[in-house]
Protein backbone atom coordinates (compact mmCIF):
# COMPACT_ATOMS: atom_id res chain seq x y z
CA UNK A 1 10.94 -11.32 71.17
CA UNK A 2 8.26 -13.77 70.45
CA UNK A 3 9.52 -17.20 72.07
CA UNK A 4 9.91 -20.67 70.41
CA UNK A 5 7.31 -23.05 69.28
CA UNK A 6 9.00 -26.80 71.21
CA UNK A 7 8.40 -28.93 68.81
CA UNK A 8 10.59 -32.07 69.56
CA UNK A 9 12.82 -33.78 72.60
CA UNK A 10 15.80 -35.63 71.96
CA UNK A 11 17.62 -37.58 74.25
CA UNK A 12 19.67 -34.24 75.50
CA UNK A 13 17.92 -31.55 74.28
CA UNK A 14 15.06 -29.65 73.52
CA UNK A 15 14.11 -28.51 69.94
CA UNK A 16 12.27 -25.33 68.94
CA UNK A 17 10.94 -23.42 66.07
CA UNK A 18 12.05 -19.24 66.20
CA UNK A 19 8.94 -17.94 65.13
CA UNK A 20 11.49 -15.52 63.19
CA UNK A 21 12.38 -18.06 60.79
CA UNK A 22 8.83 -19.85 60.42
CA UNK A 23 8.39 -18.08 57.14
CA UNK A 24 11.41 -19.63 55.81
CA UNK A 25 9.28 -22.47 54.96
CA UNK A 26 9.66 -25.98 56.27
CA UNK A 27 8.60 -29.81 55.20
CA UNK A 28 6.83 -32.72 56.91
CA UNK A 29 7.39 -35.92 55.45
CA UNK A 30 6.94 -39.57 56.02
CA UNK A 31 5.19 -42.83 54.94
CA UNK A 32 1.59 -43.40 55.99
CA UNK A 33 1.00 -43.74 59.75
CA UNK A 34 4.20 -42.63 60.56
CA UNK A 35 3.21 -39.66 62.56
CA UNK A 36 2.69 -36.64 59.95
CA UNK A 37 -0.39 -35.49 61.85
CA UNK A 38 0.35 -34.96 64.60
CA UNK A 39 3.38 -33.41 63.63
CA UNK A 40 1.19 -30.75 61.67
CA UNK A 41 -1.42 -30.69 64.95
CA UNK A 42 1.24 -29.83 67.14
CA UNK A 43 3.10 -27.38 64.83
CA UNK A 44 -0.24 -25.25 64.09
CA UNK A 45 -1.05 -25.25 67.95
CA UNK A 46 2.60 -23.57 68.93
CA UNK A 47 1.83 -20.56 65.95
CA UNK A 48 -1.56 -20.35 67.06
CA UNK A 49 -0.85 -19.64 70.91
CA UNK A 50 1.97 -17.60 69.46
CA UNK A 51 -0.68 -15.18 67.64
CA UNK A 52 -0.06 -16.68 64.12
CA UNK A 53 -3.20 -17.89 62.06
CA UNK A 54 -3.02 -20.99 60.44
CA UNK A 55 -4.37 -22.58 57.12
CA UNK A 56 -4.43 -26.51 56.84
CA UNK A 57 -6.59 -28.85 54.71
CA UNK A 58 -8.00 -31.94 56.05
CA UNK A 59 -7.68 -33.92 53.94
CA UNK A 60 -9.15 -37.11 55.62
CA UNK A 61 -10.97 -35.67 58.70
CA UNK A 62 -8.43 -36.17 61.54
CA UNK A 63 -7.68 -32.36 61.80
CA UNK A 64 -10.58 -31.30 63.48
CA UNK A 65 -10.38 -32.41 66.60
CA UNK A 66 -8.31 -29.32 67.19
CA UNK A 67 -11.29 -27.75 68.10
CA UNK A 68 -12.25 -29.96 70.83
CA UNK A 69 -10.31 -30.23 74.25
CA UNK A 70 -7.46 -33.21 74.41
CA UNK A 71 -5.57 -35.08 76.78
CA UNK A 72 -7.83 -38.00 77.37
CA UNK A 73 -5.91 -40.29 75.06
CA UNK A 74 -3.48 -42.64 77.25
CA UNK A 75 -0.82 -43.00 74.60
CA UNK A 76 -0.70 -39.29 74.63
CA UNK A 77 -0.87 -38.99 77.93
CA UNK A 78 1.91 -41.33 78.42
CA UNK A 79 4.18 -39.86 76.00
CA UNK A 80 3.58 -36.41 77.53
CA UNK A 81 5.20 -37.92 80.83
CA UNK A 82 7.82 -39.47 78.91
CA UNK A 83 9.23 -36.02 77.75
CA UNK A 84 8.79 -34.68 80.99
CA UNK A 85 5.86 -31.91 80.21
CA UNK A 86 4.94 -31.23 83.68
CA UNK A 87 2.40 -28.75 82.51
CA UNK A 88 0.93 -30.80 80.07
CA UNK A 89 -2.95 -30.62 79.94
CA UNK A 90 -5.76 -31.04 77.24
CA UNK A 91 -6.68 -27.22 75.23
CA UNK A 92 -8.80 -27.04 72.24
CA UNK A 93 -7.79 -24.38 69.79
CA UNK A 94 -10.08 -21.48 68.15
CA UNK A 95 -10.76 -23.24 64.71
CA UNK A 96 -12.87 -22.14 61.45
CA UNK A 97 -14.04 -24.57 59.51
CA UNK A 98 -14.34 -24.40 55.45
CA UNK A 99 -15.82 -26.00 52.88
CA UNK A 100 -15.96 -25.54 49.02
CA UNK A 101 -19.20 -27.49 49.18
CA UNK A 102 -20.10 -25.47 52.08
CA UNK A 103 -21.13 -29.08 54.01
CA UNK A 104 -18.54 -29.04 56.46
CA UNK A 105 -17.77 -25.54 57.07
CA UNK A 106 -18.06 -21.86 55.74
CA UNK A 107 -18.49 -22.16 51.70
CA UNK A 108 -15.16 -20.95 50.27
CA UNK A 109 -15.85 -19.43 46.88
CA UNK A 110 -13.63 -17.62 44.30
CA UNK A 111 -14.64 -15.85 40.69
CA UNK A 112 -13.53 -16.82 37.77
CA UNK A 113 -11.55 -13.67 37.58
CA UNK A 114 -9.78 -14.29 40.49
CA UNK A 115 -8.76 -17.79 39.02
CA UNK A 116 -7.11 -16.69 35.79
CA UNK A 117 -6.74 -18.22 32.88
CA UNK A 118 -3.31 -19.69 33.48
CA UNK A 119 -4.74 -21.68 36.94
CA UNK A 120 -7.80 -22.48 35.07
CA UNK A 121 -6.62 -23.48 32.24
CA UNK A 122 -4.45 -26.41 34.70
CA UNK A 123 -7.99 -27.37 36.38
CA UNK A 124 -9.67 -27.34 32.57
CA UNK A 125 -6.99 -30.10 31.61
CA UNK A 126 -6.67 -27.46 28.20
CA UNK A 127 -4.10 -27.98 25.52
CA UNK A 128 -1.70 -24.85 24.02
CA UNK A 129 -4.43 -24.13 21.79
CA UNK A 130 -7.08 -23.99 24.02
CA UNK A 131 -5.00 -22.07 26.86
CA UNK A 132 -4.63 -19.27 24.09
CA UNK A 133 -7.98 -19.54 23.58
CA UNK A 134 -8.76 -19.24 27.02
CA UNK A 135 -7.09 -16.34 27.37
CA UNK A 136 -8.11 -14.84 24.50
CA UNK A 137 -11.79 -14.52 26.10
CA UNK A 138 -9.96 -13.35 29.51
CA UNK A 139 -8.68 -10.46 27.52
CA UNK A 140 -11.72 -9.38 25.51
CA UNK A 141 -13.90 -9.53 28.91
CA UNK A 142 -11.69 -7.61 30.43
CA UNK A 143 -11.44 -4.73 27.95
CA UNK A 144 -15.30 -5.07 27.64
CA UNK A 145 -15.47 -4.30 31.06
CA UNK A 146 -17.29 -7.60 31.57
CA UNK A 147 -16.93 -9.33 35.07
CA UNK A 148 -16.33 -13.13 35.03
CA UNK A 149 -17.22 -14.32 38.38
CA UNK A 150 -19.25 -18.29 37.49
CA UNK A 151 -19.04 -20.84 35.30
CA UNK A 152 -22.25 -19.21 33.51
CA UNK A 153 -20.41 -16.00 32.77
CA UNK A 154 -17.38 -17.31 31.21
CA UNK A 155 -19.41 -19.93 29.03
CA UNK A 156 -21.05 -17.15 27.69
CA UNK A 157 -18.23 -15.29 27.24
CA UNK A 158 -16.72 -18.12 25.29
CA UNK A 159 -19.90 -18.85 23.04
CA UNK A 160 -20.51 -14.87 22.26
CA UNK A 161 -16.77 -14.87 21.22
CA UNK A 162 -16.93 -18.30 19.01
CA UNK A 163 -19.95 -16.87 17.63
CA UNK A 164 -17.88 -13.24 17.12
CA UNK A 165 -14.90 -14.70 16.43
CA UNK A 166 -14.35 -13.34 12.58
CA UNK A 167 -14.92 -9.68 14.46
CA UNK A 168 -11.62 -10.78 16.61
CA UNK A 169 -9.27 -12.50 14.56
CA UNK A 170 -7.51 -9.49 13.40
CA UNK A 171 -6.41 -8.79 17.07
CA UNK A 172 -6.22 -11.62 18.49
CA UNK A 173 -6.10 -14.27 16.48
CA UNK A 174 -7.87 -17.53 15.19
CA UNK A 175 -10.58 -18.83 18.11
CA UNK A 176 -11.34 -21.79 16.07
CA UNK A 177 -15.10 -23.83 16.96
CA UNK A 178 -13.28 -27.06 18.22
CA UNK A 179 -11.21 -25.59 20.74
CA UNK A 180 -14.11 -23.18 22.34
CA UNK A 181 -16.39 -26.49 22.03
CA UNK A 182 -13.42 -28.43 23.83
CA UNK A 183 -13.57 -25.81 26.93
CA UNK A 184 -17.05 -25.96 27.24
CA UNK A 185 -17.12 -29.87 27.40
CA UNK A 186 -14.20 -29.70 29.79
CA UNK A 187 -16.40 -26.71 31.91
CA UNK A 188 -18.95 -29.21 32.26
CA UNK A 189 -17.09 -31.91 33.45
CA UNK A 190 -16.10 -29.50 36.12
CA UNK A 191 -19.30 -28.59 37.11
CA UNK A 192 -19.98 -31.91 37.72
CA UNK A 193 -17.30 -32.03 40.20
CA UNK A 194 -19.26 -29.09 42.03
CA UNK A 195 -17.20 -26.20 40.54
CA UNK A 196 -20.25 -24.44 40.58
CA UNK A 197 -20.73 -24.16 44.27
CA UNK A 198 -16.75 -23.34 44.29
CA UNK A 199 -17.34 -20.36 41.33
CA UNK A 200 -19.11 -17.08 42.63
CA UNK A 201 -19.71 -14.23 45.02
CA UNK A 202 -19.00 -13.62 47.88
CA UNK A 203 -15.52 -14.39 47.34
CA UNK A 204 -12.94 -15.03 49.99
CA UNK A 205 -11.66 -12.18 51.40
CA UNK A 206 -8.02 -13.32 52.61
CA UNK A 207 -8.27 -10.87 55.76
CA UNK A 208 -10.64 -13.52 57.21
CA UNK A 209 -7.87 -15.83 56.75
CA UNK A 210 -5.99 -13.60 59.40
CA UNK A 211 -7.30 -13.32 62.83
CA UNK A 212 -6.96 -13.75 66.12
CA UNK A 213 -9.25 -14.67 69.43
CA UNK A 214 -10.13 -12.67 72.55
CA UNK A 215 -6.99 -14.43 73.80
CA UNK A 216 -5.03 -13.43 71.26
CA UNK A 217 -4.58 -16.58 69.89
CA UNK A 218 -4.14 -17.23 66.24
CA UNK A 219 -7.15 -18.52 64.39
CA UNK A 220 -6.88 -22.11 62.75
CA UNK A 221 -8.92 -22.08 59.21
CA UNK A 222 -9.59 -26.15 58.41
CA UNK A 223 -10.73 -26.47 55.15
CA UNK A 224 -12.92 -29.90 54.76
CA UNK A 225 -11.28 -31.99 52.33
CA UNK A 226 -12.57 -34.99 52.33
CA UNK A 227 -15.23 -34.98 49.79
CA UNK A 228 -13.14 -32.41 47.16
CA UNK A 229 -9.94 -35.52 47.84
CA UNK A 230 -12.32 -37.77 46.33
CA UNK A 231 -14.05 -36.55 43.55
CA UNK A 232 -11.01 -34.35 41.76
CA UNK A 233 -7.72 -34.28 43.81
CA UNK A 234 -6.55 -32.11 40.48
CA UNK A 235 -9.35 -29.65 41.91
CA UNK A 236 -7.77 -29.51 45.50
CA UNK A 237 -4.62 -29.00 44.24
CA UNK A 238 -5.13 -26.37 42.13
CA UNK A 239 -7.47 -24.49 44.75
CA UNK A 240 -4.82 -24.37 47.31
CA UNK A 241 -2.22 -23.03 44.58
CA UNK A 242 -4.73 -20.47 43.76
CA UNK A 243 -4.87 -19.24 48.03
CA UNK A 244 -1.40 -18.97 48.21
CA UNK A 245 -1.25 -17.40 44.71
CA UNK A 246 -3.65 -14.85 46.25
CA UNK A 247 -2.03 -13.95 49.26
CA UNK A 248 1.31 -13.62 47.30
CA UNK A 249 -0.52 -11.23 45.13
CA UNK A 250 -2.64 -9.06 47.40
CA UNK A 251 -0.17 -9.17 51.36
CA UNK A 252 1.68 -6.06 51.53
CA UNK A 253 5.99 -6.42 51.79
CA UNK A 254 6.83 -6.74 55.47
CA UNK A 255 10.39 -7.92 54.74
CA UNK A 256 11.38 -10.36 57.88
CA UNK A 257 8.75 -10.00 60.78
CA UNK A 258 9.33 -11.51 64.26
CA UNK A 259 6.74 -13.87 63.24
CA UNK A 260 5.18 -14.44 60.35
CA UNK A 261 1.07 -13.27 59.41
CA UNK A 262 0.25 -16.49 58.02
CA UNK A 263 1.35 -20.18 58.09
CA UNK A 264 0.22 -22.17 55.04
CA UNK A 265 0.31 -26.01 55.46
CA UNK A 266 0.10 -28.06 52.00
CA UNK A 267 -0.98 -31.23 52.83
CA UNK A 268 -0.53 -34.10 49.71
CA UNK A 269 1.90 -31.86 48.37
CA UNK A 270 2.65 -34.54 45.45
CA UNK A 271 -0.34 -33.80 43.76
CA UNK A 272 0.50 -29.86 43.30
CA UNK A 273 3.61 -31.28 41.47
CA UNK A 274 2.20 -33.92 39.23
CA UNK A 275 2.34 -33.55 35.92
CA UNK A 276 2.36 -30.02 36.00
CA UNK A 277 2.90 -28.03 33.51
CA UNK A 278 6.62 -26.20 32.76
CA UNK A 279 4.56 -22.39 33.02
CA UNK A 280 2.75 -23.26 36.18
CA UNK A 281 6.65 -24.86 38.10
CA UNK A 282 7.97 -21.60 37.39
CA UNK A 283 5.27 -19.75 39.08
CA UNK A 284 4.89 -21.73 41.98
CA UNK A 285 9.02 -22.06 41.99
CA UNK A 286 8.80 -18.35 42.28
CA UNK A 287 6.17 -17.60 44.79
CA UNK A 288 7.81 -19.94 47.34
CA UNK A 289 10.74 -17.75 46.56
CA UNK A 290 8.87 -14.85 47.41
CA UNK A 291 6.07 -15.04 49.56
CA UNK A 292 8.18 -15.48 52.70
CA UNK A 293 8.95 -11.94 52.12
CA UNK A 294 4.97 -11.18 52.39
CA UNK A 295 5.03 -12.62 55.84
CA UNK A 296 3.57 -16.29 55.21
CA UNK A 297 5.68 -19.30 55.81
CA UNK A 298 4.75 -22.39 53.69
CA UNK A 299 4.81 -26.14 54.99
CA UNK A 300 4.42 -29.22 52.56
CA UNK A 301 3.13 -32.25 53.73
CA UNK A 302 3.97 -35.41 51.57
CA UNK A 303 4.63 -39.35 52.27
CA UNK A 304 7.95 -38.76 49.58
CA UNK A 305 10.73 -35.45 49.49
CA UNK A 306 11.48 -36.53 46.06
CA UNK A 307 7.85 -35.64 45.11
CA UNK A 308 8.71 -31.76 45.79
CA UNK A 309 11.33 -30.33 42.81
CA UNK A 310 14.71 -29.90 44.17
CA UNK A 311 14.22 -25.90 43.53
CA UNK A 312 11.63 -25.77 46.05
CA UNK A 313 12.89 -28.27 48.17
CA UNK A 314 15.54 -26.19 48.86
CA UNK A 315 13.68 -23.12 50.07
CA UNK A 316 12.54 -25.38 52.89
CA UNK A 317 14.43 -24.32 56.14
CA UNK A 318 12.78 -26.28 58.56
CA UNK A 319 12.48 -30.18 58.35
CA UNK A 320 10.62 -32.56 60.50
CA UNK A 321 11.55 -36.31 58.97
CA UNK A 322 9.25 -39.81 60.06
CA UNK A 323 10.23 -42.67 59.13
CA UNK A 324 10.54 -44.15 55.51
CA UNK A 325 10.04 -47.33 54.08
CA UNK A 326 12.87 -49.12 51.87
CA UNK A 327 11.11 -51.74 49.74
CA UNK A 328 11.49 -50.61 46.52
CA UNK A 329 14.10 -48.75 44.68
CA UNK A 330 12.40 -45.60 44.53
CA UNK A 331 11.78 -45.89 48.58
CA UNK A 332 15.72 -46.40 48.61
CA UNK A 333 16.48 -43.02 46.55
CA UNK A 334 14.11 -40.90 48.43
CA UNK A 335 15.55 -42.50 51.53
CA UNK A 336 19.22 -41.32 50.42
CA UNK A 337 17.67 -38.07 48.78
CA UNK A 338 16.45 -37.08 52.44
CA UNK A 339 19.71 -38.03 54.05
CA UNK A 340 21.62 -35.65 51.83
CA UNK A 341 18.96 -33.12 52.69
CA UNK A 342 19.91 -32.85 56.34
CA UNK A 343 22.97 -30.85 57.95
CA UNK A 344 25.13 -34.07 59.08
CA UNK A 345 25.40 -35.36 62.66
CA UNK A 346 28.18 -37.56 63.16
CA UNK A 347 26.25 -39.50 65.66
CA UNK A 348 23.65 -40.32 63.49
CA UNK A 349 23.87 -42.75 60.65
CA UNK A 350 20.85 -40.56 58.57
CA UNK A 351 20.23 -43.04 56.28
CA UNK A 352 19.59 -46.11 58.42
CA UNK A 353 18.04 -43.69 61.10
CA UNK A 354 15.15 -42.90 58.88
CA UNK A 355 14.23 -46.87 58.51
CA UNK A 356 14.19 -47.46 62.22
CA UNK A 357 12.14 -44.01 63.31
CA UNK A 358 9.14 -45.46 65.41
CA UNK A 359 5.77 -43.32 65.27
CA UNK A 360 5.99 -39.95 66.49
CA UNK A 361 9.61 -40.14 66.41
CA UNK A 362 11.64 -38.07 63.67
CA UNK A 363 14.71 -36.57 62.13
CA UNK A 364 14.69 -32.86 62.98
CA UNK A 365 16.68 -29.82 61.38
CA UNK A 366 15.23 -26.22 62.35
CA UNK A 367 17.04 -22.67 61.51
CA UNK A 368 19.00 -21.44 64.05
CA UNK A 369 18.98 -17.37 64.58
CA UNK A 370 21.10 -16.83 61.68
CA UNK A 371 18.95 -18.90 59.53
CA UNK A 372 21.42 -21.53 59.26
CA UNK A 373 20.07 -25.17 59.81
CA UNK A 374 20.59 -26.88 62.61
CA UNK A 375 22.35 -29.82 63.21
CA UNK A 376 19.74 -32.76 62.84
CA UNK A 377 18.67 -34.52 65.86
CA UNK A 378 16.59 -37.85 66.48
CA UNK A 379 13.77 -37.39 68.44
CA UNK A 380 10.69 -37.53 69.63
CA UNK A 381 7.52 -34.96 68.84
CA UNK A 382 5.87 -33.23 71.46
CA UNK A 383 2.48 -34.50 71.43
CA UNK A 384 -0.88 -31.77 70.78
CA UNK A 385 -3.14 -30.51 73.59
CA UNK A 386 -5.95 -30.61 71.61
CA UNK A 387 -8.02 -33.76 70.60
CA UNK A 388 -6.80 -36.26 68.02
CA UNK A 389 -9.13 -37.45 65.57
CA UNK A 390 -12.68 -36.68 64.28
CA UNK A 391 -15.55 -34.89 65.76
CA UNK A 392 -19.36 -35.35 65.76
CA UNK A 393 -20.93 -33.62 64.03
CA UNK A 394 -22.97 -31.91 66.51
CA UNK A 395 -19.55 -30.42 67.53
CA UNK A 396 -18.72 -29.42 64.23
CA UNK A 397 -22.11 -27.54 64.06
CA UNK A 398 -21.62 -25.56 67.50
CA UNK A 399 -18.11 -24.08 65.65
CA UNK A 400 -19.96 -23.32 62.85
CA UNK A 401 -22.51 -21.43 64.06
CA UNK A 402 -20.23 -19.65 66.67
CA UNK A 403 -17.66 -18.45 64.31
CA UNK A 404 -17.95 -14.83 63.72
CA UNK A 405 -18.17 -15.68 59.91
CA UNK A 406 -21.20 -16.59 60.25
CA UNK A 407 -24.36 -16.32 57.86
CA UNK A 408 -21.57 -14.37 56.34
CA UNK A 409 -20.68 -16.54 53.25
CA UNK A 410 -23.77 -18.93 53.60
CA UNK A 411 -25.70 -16.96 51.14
CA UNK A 412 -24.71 -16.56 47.35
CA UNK A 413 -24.88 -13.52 45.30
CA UNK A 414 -25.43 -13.14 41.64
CA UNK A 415 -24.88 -9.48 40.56
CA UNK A 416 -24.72 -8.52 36.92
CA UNK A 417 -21.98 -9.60 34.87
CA UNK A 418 -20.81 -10.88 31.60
CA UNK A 419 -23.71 -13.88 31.92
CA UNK A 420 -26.64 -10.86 31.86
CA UNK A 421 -24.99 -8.56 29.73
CA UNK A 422 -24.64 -10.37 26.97
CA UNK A 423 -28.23 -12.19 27.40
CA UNK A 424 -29.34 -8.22 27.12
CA UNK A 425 -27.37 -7.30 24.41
CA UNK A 426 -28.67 -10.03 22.20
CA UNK A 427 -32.36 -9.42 23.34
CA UNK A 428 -32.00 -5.83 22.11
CA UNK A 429 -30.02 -6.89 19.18
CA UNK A 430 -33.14 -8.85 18.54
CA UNK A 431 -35.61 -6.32 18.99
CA UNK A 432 -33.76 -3.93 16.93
CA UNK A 433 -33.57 -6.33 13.57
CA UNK A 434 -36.15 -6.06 11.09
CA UNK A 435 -38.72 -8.33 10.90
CA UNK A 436 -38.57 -11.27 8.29
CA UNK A 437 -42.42 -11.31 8.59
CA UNK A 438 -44.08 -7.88 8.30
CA UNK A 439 -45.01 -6.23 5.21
CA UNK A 440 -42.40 -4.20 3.53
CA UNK A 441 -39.81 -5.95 4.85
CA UNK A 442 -36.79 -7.34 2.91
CA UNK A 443 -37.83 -10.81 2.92
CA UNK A 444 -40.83 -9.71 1.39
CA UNK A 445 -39.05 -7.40 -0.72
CA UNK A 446 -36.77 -10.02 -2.02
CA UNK A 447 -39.89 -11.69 -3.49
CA UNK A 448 -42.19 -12.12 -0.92
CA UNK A 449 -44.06 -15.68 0.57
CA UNK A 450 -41.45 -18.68 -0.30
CA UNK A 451 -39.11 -16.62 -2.34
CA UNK A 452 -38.84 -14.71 0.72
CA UNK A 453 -37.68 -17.31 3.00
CA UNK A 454 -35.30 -18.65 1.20
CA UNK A 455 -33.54 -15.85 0.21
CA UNK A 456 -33.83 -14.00 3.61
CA UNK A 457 -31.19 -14.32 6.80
CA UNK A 458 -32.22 -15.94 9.48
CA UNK A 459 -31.51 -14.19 13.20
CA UNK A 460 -30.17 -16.58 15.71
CA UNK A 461 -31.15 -16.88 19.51
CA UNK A 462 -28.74 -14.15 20.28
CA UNK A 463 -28.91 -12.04 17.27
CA UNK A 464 -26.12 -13.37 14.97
CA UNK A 465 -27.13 -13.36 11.20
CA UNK A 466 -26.72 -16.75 9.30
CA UNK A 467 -26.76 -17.12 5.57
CA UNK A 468 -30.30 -17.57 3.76
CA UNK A 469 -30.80 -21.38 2.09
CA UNK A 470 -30.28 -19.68 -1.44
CA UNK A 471 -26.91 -18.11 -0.02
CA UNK A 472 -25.90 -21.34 1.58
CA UNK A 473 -26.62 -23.46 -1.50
CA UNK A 474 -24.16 -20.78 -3.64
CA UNK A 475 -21.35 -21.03 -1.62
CA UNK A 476 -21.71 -24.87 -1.58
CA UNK A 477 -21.59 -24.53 -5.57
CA UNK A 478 -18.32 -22.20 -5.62
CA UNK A 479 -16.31 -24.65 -3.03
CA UNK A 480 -16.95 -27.15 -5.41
CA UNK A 481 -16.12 -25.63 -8.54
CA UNK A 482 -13.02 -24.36 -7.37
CA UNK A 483 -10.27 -24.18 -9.48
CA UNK A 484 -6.95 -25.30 -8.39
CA UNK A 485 -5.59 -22.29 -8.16
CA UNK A 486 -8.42 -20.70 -6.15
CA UNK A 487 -7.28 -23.41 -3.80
CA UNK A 488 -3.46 -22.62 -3.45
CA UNK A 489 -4.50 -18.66 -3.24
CA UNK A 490 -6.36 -19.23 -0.25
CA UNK A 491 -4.12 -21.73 1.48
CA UNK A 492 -1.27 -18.89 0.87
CA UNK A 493 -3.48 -16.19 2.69
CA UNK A 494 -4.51 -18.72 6.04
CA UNK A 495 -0.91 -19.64 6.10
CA UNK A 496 0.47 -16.18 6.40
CA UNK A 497 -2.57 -15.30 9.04
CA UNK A 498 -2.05 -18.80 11.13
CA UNK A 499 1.90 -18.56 10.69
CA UNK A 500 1.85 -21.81 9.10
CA UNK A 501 0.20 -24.12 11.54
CA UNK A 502 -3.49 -25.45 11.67
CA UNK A 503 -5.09 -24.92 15.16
């Protein structure tokens, strides 16, 4: 049996985490300064020396010091006496670093494939319309056999079917020019934000996620999340929702391990849940559900409980509580909304409890070996071995470069996909059309010199046919000479094709 993570000391006891019930999920929470950190820090440093990999985002570059020997700090020091860890002594942890800019760490890139239409169409900020649009090009790419892997690819997925979109409106419906213009304005935006590092091969593999040292110690993956925090939180959000979505996906069933494959920590879990959409709850309502049986515990990290919907919230076995402000009346419901969370201790008045907690000290609630929680203690967490804080960045360097990842994901690979097929389709659709030019041909035929040029089609950039200038000045004569009842006929037809609604 694998033994228990300590995590806390009360006054009487000692509290630990069963490794057995780590996957049962668990929540950190607490107002600013309060001690969350080091909470997290010391929680990934018990899986890790238990053989359990870890995944955290740092969110404001105070996580990596993990990889750096501690103990030097006196108030650690100090409290490490307090509790009475004879043993106590300063231990850096085997960490890989990540980046999505690939600055800080590793580059972490995913295809647009991989993404989906239903995660990217949360990132793209897209409407009903446009999600449908969306994945309207997700479908044709994928029964085109055409891969999708960067932002190139799927904007010229989207423009060929815009341009096509006549050929596809029997089967799939109407892909009307202001929506696929709206998606690529919104792709560029995103772009901006440095998607385009983020987009691409090599992807991720997840089993890189999942490894262990020549010790056997767990490895603890730090993405750098400083930069992404900054210029799109939205973007961080949805990234990590995308990882876990992944390992949901591809981890085999392993039922209930003696300790779990993976520990996922969620760090500003508030922003997964704002203002997101009723489609994207249910799936992330559901995976929590279900990716404990996939061997990975999740952890959310957030200053509030009553950011994280009461469905989830629930899932969350294991609680670690800091202290809470009371100013407002929002800090007043969240502070009875975590009271009522906790299994009662009749010593403990919960609510006033979580006002008084001093930093580093919390309310504490794990699953016992049945899986039923405990009864909640005050007390005081067990402080990390590793360093607190930020590193130079000479030290971040060294880990770099000694990771066996790498030179691994440092170089980016752009195979043929949808980008290059299409771009040589419409260069042999070009070569194949006659000439407007040469002798014989129809624009010569038509009437040859002027005559010629207005009456023949011209051949855009990637192939399509437009109307001539004579056939473009007819239609504009029939639209406006249309009867009435021309009118009504064709509003009948649309109607019946669009079920009644403009899109």
């Amino acid at each position: 049996m694998t033994d228990p993570i300590l995590i806390a000391k009360a006054k009487k006891e000692s509290i630990y985490l069963l490794p057995k019930m780590a996957n049962r999920h668990g929540l950190i929470a607490g107002a600013t300064g309060t001690g969350k950190t080091v909470t997290l820090q010391t929680l990934a440093e018990g899986f890790s020396k238990q053989g359990v990999p870890v995944f955290m985002a740092d969110v404001k570059g105070d996580l990596a010091g993990m990889s750096q020997p501690g103990g030097n700090n006196p108030k650690i020091v100090d409290r490490a006496k307090e509790l009475g860890l004879t043993d106590f002594k300063g231990e850096a942890s085997p960490v890989v670093f990540w980046d999505v800019f690939g600055e800080q760490g590793h580059p972490v890139r995913a295809t647009i494939s991989e993404m989906g239409p239903l995660l990217l169409g949360r990132l793209l900020n897209l409407n009903d319309t446009q999600e449908g649009v969306l994945n309207i090009v997700f479908r044709i790419a994928d029964e085109a056999g055409m891969l999708l892997l960067d932002l190139k690819d799927l904007r010229s997925m989207l423009q060929y079917v815009a341009d096509n979109a006549d050929q596809f409106k029997t089967q799939f419906g109407n892909v009307s020019a202001a929506s696929a213009g709206a998606i690529q304005r919104n792709l560029l935006a995103l772009e901006s934000q440095g998607a385009d590092k983020f987009f691409g091969e090599p992807a991720l593999g997840l089993s890189d996620l999942i490894q262990t040292d020549s010790q056997g110690r767990g490895v603890i993956n730090i993405l750098s999340a400083e930069r992404l925090m900054q210029q799109s939180p939205k973007v961080y959000a949805t990234f990590l929702l995308w990882m876990l979505s992944e390992l949901f996906e591809n981890l085999p069933e392993v039922g209930d391990p003696e300790k779990p494959k993976l520990v996922f920590f969620f760090d500003e879990a508030h922003l997964l849940f704002a203002d997101i959409e009723s489609n994207v709850r249910e799936k992330v309502e559901q995976m929590v559900r279900l990716i404990r049986s996939k061997g990975v515990g999740v952890y959310f990290i957030s200053q509030n409980p009553l950011d994280i919907p009461d469905v989830v919230l629930g899932q969350l076995g294991n609680r670690v509580q800091h202290a809470l402000r009371a100013f407002t009346p929002r800090d007043q419901k969240a502070v009875q909304a975590a009271g009522t969370t906790f299994r009662q201790n009749p010593k403990i008045k919960i609510e006033t409890a979580i006002t008084e907690l001093q930093v580093g000290e919390a309310l504490v609630s794990m699953l016992d070996e049945t899986g039923s929680p405990t009864i909640v203690e005050r007390a005081k967490i067990v402080p990390p071995r590793s360093q607190l804080g930020a590193i130079t960045p000479q030290q971040r360097q060294q880990t770099i470069s000694s990771s066996v990842l790498a030179g691994h994901y440092e170089k980016a690979v752009d195979r043929e996909s949808a980008y290059e097929k299409l771009q040589q389709r419409a260069s042999e659709k070009v070569a194949t059309q006659p000439s407007t030019t040469t002798s014989g041909t129809p624009a010569q035929d038509a009437g040859g010199g002027m005559f010629g040029k207005i009456f023949a089609p011209e051949i855009g950039p990637r192939g399509g046919r437009r109307d001539s200038m004579a056939t473009s000045m007819v239609k504009s004569v029939v639209r406006s000479t249309g009867t009435q009842i021309g009118r009504e006929i064709m509003r009948g037809v649309l109607g019946g094709i669009l079920g009644g609604k403009r899109r």
